[in-house]
N, C-alpha and C. Protein backbone atom coordinates (compact mmCIF):
# COMPACT_ATOMS: atom_id res chain seq x y z
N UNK A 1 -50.84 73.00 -0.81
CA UNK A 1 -49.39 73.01 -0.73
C UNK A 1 -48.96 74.08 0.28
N UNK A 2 -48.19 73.52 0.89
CA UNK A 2 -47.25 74.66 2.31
C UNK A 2 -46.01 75.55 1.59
N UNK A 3 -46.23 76.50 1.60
CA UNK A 3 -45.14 77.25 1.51
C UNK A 3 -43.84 77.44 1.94
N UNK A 4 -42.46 77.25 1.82
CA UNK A 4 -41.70 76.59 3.11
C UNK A 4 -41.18 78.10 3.99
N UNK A 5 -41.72 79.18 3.14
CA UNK A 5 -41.27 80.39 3.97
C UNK A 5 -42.56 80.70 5.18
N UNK A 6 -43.35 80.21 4.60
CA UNK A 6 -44.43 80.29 5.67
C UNK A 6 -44.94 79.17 6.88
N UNK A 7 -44.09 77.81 6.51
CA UNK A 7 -43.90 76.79 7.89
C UNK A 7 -43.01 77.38 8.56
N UNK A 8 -41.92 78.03 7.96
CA UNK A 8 -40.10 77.93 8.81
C UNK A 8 -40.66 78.69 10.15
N UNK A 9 -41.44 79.72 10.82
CA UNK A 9 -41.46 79.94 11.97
C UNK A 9 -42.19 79.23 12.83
N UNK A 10 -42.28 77.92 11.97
CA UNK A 10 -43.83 77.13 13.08
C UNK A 10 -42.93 75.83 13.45
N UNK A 11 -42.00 75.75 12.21
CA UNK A 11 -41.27 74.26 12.15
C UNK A 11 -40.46 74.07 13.91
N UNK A 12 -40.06 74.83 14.64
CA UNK A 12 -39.21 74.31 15.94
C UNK A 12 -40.36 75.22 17.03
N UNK A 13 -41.77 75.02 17.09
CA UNK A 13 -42.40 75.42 17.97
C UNK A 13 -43.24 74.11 18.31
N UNK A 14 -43.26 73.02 17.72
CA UNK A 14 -44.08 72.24 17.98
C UNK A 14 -44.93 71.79 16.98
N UNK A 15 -45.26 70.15 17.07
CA UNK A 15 -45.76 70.15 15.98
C UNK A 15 -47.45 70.12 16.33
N UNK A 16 -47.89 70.43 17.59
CA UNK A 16 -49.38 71.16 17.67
C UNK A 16 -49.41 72.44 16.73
N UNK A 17 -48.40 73.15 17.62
CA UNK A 17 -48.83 74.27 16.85
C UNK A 17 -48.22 74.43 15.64
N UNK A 18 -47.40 73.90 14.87
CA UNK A 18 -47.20 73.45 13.70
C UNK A 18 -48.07 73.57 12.51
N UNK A 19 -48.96 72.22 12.76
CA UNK A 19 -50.14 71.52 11.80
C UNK A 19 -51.12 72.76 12.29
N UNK A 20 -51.64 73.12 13.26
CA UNK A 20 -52.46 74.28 13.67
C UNK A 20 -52.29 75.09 12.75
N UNK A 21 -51.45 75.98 13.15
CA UNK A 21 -50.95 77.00 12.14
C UNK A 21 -50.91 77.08 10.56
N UNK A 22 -50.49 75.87 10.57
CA UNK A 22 -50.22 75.41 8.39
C UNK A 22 -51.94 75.34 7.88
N UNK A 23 -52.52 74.63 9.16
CA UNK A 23 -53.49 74.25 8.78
C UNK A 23 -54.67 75.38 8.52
N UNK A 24 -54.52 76.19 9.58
CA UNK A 24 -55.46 76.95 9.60
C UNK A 24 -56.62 77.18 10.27
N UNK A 25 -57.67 77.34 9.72
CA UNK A 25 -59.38 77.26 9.66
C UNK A 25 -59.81 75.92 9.55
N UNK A 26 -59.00 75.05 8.94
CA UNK A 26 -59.76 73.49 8.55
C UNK A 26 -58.79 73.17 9.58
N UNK A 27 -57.65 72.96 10.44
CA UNK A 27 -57.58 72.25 11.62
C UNK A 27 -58.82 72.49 12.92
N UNK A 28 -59.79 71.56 13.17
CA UNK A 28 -60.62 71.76 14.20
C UNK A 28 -59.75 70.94 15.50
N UNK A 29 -58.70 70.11 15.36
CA UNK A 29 -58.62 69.58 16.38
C UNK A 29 -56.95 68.80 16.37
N UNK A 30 -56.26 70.26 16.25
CA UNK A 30 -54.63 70.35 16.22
C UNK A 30 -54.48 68.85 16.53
N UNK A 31 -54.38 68.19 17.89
CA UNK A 31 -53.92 66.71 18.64
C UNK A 31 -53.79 65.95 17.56
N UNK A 32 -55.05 65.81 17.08
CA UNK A 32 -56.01 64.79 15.97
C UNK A 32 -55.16 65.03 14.85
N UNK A 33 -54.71 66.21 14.20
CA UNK A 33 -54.22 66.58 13.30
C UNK A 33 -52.85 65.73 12.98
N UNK A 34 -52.41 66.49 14.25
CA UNK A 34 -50.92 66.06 14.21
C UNK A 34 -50.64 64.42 14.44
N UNK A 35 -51.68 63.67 15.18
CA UNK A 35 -51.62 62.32 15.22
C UNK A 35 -51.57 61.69 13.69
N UNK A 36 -52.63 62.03 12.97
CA UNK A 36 -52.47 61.99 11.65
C UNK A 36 -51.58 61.91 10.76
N UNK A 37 -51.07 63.38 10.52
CA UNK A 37 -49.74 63.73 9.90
C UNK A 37 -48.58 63.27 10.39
N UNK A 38 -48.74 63.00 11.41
CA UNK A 38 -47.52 61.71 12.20
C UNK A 38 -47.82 60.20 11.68
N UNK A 39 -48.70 59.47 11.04
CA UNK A 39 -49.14 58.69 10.67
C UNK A 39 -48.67 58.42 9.06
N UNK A 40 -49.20 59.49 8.59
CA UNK A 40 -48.91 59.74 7.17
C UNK A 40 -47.05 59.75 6.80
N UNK A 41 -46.56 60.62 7.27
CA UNK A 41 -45.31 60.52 7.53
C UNK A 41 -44.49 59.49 7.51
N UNK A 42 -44.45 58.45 8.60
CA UNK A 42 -44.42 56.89 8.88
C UNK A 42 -44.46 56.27 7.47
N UNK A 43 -45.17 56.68 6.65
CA UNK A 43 -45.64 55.55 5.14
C UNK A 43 -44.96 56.29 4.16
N UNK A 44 -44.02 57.13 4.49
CA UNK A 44 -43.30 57.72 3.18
C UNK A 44 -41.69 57.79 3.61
N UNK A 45 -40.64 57.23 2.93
CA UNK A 45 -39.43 57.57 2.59
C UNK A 45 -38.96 59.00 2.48
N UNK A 46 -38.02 59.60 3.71
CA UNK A 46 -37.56 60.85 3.57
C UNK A 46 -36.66 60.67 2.14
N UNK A 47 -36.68 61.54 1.34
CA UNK A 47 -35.86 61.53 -0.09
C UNK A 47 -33.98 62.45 0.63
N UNK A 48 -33.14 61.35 0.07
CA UNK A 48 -32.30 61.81 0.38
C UNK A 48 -31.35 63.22 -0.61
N UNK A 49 -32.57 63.58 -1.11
CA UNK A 49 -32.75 64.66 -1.76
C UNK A 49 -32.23 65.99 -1.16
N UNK A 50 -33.50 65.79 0.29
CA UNK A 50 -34.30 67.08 1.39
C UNK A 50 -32.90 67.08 1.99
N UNK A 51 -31.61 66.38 2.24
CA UNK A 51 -30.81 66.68 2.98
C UNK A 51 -29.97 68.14 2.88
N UNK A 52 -29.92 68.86 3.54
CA UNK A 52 -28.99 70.57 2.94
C UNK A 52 -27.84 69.80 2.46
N UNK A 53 -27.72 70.77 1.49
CA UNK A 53 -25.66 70.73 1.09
C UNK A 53 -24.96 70.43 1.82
N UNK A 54 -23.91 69.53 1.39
CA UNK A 54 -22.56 69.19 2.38
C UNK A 54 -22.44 68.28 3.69
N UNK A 55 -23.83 68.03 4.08
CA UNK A 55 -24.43 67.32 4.92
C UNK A 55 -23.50 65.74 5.39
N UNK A 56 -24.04 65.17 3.96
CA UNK A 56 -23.29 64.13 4.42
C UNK A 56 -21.60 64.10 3.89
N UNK A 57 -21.28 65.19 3.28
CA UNK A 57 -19.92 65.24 2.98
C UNK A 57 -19.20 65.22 4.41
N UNK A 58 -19.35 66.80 4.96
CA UNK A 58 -19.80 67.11 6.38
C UNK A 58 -19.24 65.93 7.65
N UNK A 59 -20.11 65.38 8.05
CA UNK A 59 -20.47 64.11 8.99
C UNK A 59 -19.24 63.15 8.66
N UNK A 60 -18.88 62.85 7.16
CA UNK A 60 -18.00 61.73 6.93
C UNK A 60 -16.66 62.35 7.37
N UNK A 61 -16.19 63.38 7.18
CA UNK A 61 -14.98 64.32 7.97
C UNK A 61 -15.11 64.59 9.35
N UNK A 62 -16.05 64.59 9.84
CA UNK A 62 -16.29 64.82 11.32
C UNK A 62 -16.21 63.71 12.08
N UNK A 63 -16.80 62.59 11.11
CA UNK A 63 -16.39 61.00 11.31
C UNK A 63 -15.07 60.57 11.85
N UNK A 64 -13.96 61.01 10.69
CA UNK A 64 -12.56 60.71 10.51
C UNK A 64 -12.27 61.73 11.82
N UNK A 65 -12.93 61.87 12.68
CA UNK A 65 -12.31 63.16 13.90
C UNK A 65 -12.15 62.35 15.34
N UNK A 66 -11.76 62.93 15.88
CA UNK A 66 -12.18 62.16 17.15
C UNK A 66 -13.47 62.83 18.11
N UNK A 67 -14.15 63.60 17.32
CA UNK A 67 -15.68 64.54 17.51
C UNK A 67 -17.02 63.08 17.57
N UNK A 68 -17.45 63.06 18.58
CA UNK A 68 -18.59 62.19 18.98
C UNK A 68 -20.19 62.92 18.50
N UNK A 69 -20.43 62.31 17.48
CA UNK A 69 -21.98 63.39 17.05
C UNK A 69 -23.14 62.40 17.90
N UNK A 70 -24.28 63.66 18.03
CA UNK A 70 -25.75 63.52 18.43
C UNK A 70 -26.59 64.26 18.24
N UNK A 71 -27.86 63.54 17.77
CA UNK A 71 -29.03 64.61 17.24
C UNK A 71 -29.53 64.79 18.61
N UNK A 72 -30.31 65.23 19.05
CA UNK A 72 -30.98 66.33 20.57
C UNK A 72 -32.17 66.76 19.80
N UNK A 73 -33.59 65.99 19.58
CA UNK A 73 -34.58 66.09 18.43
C UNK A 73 -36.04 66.84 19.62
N UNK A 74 -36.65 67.31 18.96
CA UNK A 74 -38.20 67.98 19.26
C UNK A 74 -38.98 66.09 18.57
N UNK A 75 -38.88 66.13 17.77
CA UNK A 75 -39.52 65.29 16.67
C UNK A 75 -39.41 63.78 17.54
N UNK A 76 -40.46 63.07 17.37
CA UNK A 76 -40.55 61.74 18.39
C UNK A 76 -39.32 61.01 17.22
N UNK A 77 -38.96 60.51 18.92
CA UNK A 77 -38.11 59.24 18.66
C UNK A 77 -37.79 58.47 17.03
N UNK A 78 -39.29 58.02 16.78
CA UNK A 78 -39.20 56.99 15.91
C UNK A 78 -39.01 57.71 14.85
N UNK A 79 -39.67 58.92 14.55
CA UNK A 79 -39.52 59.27 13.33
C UNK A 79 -38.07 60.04 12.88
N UNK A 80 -37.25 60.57 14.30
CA UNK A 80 -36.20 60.97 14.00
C UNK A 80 -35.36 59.94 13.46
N UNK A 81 -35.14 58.67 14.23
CA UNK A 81 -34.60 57.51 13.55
C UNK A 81 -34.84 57.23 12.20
N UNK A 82 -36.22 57.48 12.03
CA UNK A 82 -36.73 56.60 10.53
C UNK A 82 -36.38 57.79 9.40
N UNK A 83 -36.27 59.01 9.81
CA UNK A 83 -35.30 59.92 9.06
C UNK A 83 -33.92 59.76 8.58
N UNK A 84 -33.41 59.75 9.84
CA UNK A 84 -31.66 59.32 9.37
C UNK A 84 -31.73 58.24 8.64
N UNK A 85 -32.07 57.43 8.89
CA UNK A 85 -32.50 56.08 8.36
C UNK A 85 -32.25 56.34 6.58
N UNK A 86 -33.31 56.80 6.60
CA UNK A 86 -34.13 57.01 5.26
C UNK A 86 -32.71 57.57 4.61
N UNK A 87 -32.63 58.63 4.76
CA UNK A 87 -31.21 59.69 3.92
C UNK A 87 -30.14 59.46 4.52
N UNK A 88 -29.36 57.84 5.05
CA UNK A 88 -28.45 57.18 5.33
C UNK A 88 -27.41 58.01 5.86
N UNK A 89 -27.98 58.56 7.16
CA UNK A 89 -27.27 59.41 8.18
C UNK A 89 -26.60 58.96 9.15
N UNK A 90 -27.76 57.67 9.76
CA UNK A 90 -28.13 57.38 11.40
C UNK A 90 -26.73 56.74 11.56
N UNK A 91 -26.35 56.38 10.78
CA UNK A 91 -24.54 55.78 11.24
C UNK A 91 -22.88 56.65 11.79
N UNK A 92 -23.61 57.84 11.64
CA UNK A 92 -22.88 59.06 11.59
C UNK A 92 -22.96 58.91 13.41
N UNK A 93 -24.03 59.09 13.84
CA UNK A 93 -24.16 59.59 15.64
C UNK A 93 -23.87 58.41 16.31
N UNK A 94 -23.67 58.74 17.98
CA UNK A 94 -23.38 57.86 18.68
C UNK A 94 -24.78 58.34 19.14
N UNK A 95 -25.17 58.81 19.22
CA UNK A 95 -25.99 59.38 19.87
C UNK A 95 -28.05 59.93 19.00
N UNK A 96 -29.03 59.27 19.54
CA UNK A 96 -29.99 59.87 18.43
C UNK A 96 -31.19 60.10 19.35
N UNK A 97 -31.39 60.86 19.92
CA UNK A 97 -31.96 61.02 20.89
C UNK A 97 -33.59 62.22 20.03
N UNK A 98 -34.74 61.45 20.08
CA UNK A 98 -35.75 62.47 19.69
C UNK A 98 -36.96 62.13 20.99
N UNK A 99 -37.79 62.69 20.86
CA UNK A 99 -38.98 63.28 22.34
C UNK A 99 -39.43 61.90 22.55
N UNK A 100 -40.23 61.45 23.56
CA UNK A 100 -40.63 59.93 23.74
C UNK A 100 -41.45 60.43 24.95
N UNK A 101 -42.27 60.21 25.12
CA UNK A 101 -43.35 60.35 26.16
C UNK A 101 -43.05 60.18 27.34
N UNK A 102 -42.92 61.13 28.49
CA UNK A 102 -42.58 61.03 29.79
C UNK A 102 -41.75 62.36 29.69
N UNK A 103 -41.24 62.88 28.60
CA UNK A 103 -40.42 63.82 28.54
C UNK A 103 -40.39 64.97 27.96
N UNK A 104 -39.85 66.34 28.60
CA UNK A 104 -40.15 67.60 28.06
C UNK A 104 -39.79 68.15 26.90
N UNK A 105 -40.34 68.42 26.10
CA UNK A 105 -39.73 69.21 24.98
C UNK A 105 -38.67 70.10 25.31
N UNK A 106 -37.74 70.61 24.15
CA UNK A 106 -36.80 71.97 24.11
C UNK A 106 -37.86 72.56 24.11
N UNK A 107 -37.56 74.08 25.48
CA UNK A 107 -36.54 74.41 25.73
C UNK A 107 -35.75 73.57 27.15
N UNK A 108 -36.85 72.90 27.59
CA UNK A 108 -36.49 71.89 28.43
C UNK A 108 -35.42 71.22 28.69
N UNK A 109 -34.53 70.93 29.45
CA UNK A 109 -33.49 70.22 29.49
C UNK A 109 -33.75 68.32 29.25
N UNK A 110 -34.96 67.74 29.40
CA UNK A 110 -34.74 66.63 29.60
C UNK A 110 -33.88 65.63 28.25
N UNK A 111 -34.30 66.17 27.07
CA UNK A 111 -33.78 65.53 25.85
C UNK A 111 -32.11 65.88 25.39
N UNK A 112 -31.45 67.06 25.86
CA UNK A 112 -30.15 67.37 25.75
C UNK A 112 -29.59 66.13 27.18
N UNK A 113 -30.42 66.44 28.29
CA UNK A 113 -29.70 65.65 29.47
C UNK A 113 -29.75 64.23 29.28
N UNK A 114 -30.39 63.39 28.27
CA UNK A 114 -30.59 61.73 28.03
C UNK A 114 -29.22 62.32 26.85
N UNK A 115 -28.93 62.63 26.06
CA UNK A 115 -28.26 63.17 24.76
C UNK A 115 -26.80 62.71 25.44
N UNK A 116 -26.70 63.92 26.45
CA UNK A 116 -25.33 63.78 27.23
C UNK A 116 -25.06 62.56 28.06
N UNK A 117 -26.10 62.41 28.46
CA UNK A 117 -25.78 60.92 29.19
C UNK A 117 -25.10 59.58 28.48
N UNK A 118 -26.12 59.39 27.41
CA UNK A 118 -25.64 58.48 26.10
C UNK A 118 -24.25 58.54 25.52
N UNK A 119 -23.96 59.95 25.69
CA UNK A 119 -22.81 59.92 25.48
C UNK A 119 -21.40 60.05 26.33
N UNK A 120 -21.91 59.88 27.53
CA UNK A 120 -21.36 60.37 29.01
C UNK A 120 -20.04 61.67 28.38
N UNK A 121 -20.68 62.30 28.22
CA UNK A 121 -20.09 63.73 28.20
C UNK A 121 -20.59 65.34 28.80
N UNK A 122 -19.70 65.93 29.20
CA UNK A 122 -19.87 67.24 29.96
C UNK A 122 -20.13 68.21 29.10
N UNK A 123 -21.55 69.22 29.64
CA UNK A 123 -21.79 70.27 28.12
C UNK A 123 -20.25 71.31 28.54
N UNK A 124 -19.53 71.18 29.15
CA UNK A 124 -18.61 72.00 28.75
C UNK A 124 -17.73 71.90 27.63
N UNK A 125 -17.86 70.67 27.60
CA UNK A 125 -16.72 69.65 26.45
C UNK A 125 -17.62 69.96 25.03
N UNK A 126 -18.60 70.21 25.11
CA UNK A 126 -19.75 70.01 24.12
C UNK A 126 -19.73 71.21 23.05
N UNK A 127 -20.24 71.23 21.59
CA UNK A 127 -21.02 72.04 21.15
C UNK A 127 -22.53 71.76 20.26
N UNK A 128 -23.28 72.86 21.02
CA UNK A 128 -24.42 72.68 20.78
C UNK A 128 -24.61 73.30 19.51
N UNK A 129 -24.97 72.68 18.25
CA UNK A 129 -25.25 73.09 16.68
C UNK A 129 -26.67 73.19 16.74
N UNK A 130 -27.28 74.46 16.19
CA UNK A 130 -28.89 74.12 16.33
C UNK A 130 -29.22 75.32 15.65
N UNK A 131 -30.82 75.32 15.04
CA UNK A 131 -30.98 76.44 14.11
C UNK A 131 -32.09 77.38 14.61
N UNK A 132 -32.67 77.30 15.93
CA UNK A 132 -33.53 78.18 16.70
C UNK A 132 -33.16 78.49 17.79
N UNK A 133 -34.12 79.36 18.14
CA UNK A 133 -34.30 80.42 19.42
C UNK A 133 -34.28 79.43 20.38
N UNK A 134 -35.01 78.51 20.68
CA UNK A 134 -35.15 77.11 21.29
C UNK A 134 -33.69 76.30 21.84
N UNK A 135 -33.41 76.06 20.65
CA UNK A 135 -32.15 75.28 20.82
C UNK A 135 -30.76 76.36 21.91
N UNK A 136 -30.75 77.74 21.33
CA UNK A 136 -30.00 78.68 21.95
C UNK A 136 -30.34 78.84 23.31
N UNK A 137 -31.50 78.64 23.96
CA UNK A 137 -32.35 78.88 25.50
C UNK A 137 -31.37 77.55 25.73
N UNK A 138 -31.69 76.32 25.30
CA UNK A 138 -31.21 74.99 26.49
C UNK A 138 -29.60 75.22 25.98
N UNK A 139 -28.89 75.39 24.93
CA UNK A 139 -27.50 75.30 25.35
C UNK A 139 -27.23 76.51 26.21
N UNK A 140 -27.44 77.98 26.49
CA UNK A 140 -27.42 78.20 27.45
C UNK A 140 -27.31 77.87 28.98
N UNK A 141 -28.79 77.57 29.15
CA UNK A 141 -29.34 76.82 30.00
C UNK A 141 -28.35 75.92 30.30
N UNK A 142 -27.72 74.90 29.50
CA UNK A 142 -26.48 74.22 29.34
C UNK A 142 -25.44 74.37 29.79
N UNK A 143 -25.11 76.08 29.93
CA UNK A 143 -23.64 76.10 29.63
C UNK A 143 -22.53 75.66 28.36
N UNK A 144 -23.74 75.41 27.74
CA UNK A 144 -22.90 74.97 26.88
C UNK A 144 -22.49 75.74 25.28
N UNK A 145 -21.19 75.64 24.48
CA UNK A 145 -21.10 76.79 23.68
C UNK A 145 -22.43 76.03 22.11
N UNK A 146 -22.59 77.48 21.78
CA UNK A 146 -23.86 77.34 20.61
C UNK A 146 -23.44 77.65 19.47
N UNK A 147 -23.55 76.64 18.19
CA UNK A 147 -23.21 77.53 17.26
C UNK A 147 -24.67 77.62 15.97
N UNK A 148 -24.67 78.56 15.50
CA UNK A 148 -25.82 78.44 15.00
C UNK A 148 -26.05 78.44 13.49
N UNK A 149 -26.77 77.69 12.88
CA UNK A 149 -26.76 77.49 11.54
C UNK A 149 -28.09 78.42 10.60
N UNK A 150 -27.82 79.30 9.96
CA UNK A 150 -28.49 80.51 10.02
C UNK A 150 -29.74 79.73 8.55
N UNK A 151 -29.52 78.30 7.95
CA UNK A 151 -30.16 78.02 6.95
C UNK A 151 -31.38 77.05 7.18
N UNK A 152 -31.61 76.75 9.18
CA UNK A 152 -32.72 76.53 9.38
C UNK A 152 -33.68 76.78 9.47
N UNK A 153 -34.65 76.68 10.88
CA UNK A 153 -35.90 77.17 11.31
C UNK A 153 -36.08 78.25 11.81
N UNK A 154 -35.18 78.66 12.19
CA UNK A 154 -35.45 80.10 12.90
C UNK A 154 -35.96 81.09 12.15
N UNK A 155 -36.98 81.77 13.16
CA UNK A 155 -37.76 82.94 12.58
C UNK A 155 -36.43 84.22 11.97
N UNK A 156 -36.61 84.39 10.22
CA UNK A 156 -35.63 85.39 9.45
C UNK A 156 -35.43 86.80 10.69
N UNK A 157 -36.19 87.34 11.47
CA UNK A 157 -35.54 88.60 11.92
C UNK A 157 -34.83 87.94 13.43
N UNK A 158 -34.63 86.81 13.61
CA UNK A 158 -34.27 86.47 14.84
C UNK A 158 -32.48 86.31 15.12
N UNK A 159 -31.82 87.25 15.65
CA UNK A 159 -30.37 86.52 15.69
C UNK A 159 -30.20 86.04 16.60
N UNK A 160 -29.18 85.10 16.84
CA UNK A 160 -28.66 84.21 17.86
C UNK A 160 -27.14 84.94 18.78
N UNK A 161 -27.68 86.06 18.99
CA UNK A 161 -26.66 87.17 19.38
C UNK A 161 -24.99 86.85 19.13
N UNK A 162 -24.19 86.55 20.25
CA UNK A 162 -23.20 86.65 20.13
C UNK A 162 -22.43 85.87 19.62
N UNK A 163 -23.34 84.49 19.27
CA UNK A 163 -23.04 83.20 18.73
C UNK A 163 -22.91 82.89 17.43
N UNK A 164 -21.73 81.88 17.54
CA UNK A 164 -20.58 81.73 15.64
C UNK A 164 -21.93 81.93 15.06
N UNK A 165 -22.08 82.09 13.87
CA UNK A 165 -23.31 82.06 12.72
C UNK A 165 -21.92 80.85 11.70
N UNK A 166 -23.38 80.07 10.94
CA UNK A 166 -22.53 79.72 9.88
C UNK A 166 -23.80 79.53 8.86
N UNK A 167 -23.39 79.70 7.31
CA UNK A 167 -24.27 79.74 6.15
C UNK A 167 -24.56 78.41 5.74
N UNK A 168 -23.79 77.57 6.10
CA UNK A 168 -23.47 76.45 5.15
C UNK A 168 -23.26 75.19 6.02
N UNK A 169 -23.51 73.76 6.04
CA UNK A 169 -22.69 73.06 7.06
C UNK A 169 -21.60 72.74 6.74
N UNK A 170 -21.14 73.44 5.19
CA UNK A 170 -19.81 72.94 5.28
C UNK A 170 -18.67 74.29 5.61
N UNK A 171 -19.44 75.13 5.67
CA UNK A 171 -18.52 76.32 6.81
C UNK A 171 -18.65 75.41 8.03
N UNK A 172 -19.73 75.04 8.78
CA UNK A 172 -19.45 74.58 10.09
C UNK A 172 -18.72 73.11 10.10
N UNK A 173 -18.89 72.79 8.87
CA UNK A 173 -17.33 71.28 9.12
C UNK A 173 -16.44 71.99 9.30
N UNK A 174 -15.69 72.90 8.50
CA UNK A 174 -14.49 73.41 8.12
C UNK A 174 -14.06 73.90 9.89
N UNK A 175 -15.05 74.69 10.18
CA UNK A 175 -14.81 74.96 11.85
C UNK A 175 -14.65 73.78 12.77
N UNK A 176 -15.11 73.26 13.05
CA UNK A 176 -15.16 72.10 13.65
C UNK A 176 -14.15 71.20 13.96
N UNK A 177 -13.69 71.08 12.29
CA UNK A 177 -12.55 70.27 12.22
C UNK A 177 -11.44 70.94 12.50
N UNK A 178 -11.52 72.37 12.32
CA UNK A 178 -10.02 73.34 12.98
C UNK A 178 -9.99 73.04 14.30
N UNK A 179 -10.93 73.84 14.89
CA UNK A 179 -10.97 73.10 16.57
C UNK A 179 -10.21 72.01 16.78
N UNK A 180 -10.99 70.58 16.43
CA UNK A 180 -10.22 69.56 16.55
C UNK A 180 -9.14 69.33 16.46
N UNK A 181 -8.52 69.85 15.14
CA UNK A 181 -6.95 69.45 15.17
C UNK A 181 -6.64 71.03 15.86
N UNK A 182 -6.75 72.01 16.38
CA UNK A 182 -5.78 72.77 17.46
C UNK A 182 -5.63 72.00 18.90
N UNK A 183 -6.84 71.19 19.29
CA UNK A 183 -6.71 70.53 20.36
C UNK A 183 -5.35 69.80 20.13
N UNK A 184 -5.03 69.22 18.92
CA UNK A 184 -3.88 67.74 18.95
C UNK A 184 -2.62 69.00 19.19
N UNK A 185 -2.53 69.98 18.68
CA UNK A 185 -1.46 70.79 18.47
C UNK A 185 -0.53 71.31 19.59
């Protein structure tokens, strides 16, 4: 059994070094590993359990907005889909964009730049929600504003300097949706 305080600094580095890491001494051959556990994965139902608090409360108010959502994923394609999927999300985004071969991981721009395209929108117009060091490098990189959700992956002594923090996603609905309606105002 994995400890979840002891994945959370491996969870947004990759899932080589991921399964490596969790694994240990008995991973001889990370690739192999992770092909695997990508396999295994595939044959099980995400429980719409694992979703954080407020989540889908969240999304259904952000819905009623005139706010355009998109996931911007590390995690391949299929399985990001077969996630939302699973814990009856994927109807929420216009947008679902996870890694697909030919293309660079975060911190990389290529998966935010297919993200924005899909949605033909400018990262100025944008905010980038994300819970690592990772995610903070490409909205940068971006230009674009970051807000950061302090109940993900990110390594506990790491802050996201000058950027909103929020505890909860339903502090970051509550924000979100202010924004929105000051724009109508």
């Amino acid at each position: 059994m994995i400890d979840h305080d002891a994945a959370r600094p491996w969870m947004s580095k990759g899932g080589v070094e991921m399964v490596s890491a969790l694994m240990g001494g008995e991973s001889l051959n990370p690739e192999a590993d992770l092909m695997e556990f990508r396999e295994r994965y595939k044959q099980f139902t995400t429980p719409k359990a694992s979703v954080f608090n407020g989540v889908a409360e969240g999304l259904e108010r952000l819905g009623a907005t005139s706010a355009r959502l998109a996931i911007c994923s590390n995690k391949p394609a299929v399985l990001c889909e077969r996630v939302l999927e699973d814990v009856d999300l994927a109807s929420h985004f216009d947008a679902i964009v996870g890694w697909k071969d030919g293309m660079r991981k975060k911190p990389h721009p290529d998966l935010l730049d297919e993200t924005l395209q899909l949605l033909d929108a400018d990262p100025k117009d944008c905010v980038f929600i994300g819970d690592s060091r990772l995610d903070k490098e490409l909205a940068v990189q971006a230009n674009m504003r970051f807000y950061f959700v302090s109940y993900g992956y990110a390594e506990k002594e790491w802050s996201p300097g000058n950027s909103i923090s929020f505890d909860s996603f339903s502090q970051l609905t509550d924000a979100l949706v202010m924004e929105l309606q000051a724009q109508y105002v």
